[in-house]
Structures are given as structure tokens and as C-alpha cells.
Protein backbone atom coordinates (compact mmCIF):
# COMPACT_ATOMS: atom_id res chain seq x y z
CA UNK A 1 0.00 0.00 0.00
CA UNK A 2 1.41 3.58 -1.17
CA UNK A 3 1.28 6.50 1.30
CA UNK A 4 -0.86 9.26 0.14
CA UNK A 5 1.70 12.24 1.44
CA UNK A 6 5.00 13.15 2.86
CA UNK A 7 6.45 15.87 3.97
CA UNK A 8 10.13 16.15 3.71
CA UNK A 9 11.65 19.22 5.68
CA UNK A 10 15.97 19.48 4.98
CA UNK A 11 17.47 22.73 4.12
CA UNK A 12 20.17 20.59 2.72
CA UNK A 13 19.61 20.62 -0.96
CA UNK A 14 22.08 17.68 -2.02
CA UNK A 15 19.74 15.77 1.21
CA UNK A 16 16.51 17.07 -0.21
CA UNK A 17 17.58 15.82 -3.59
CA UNK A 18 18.40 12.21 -2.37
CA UNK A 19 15.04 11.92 -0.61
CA UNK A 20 13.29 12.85 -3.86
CA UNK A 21 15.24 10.12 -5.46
CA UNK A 22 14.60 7.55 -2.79
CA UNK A 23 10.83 8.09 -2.66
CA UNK A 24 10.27 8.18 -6.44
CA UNK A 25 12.18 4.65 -7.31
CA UNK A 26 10.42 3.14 -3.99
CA UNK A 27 6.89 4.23 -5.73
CA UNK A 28 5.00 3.42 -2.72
CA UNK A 29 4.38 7.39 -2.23
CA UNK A 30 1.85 9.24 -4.71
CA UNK A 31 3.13 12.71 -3.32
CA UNK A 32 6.57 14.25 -1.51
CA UNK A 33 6.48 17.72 -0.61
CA UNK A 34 10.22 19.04 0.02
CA UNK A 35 10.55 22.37 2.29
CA UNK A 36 13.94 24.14 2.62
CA UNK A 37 12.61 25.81 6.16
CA UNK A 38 10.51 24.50 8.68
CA UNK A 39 8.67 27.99 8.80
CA UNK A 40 7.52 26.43 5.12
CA UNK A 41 6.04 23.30 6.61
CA UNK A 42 4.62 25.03 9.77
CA UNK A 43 2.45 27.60 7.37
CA UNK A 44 1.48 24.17 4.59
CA UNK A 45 0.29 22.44 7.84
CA UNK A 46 -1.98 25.33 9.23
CA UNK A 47 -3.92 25.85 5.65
CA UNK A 48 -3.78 22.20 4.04
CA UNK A 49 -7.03 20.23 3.62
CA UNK A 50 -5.18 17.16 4.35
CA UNK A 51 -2.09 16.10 6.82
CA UNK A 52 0.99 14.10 5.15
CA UNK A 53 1.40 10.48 7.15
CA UNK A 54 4.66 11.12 7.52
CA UNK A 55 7.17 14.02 7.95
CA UNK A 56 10.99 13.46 7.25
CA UNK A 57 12.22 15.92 9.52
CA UNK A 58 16.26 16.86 10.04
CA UNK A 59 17.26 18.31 13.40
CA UNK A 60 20.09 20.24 12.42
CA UNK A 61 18.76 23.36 10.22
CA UNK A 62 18.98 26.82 10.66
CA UNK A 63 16.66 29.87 11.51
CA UNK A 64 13.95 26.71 12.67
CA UNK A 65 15.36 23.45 13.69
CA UNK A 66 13.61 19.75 13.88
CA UNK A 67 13.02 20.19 17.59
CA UNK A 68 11.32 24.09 17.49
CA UNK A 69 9.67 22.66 14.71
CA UNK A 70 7.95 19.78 16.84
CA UNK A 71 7.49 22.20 19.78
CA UNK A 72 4.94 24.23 17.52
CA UNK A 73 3.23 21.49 15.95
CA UNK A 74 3.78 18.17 18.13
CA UNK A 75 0.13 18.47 19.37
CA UNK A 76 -1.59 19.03 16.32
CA UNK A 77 0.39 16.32 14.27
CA UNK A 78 -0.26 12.98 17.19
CA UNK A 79 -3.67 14.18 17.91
CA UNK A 80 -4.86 14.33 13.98
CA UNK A 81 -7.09 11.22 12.97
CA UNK A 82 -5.11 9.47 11.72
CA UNK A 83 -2.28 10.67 13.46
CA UNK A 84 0.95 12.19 11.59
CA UNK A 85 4.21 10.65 12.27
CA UNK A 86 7.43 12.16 12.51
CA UNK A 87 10.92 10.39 11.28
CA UNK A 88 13.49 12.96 12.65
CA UNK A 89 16.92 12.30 10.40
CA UNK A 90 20.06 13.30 11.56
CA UNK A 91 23.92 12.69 11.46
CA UNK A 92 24.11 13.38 14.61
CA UNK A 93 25.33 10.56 17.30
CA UNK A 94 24.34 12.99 20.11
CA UNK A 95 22.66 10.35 22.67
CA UNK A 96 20.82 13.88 24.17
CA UNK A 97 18.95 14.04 20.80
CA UNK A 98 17.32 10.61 20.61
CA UNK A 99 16.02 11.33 24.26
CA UNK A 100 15.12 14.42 23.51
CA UNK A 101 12.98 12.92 20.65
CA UNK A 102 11.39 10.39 23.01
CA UNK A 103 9.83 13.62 24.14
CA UNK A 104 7.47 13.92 21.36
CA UNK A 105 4.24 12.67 21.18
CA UNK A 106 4.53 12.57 17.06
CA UNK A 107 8.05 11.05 16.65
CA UNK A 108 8.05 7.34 15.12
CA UNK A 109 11.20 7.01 14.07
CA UNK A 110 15.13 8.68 14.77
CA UNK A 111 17.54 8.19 12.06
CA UNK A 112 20.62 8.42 10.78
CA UNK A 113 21.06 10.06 7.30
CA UNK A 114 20.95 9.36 4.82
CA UNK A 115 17.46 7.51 4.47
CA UNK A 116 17.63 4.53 1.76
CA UNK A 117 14.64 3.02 0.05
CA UNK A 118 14.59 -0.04 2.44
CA UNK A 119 14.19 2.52 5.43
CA UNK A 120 12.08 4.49 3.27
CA UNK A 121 10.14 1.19 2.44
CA UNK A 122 9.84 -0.41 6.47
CA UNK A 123 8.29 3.24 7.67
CA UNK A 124 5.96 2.92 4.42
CA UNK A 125 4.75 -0.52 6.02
CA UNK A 126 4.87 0.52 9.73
CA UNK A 127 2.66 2.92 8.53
CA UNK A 128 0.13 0.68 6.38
């Protein structure tokens, strides 16, 4: 079964790039949104008529990062029928973060970058 839409928030291009790559050969997606800024995502998520399933969410970006991000919309994303779940990527080995991601109600999933269809593919099927 193909997801219906994802959000992918990275201002790394060369990242944002590779995730477009990954979800178009897995074809188990029908729509990927990319965002550069998590400001982006924040004001898509306030005036769309429907939620992604899943965000791909880095940590690390600037003016907004993965964690402000979730502080703002954490609520509205796990309380949403059905609920929207977060994969927060990083390269960071920072034990601190992965806690820190326990933290939030929306978070599935905390990952190392780069994401590769087969991780792409067993959070498609978690999600199913």
C-alpha cells in the first residue's frame, strides 16, 4: 500500500535531492512535498485540507530546527485522525537528541542520514 503524502523538511539541498530520489524509485508514495525551512512546513500544515502520514524531519537546520519545529506542531500532528508521524533524520550521534525525541508525542522514528529506500520502504509498512 502507497502513502498518500509526505512531507520532507531538509534545508540541505544535495539531502533534499536524495530523498526525492529515494521516494520516487520506492513508488510506494503518490506525493513528496520538500521544504527548505521549517517555517515552510509550519504555514502548509496550518492551511492544508489534508495532513501528510509522515514528515521526514532533520534536526540540524537553521533559523527553525527539527526540535522548534515539533514544539509548535507536536500536538496538532499525534492528535490528527489518523495521526501524523514524525521520522526525525540526523547525522548526529548525540545520545541527548534521541532522548530528547522520546519527548514527542509525534516522533516514530530517529535516524541516521541518509534515508535509503529499504528505510524508506519499512516506515511505508509501519505505517500501512
Amino acid at each position: 500500500m502507497a502513502l498518500t503524502k509526505i512531507y520532507a523538511i531538509d534545508d540541505d539541498m544535495l539531502d533534499r535531492k536524495m530523498l526525492q530520489r529515494v521516494v520516487e524509485r520506492s513508488g510506494k508514495v503518490n506525493s513528496l512535498e520538500l521544504y527548505s525551512y521549517a517555517e515552510s512546513a509550519i504555514e502548509e500544515l496550518e492551511r492544508c485540507d489534508r495532513l501528510p502520514e509522515l514528515i521526514l524531519l532533520d534536526i540540524n537546520m537553521p533559523r527553525m530546527n527539527g526540535f522548534e519545529f515539533l514544539e509548535i506542531v507536536d500536538e496538532k500532528l499525534s492528535q490528527a485522525q489518523p495521526p501524523v508521524k514524525v521520522a526525525l533524520l540526523t547525522t548526529s550521534s548525540n545520545p541527548a537528541d534521541a532522548r530528547k525525541a522520546e519527548s514527542f508525542a509525534s516522533v516514530g522514528w530517529f535516524l541516521s542520514k541518509p534515508l535509503g529506500r529499504d528505510m524508506l520502504d519499512q516506515l511505508v509498512s509501519e505505517l500501512s
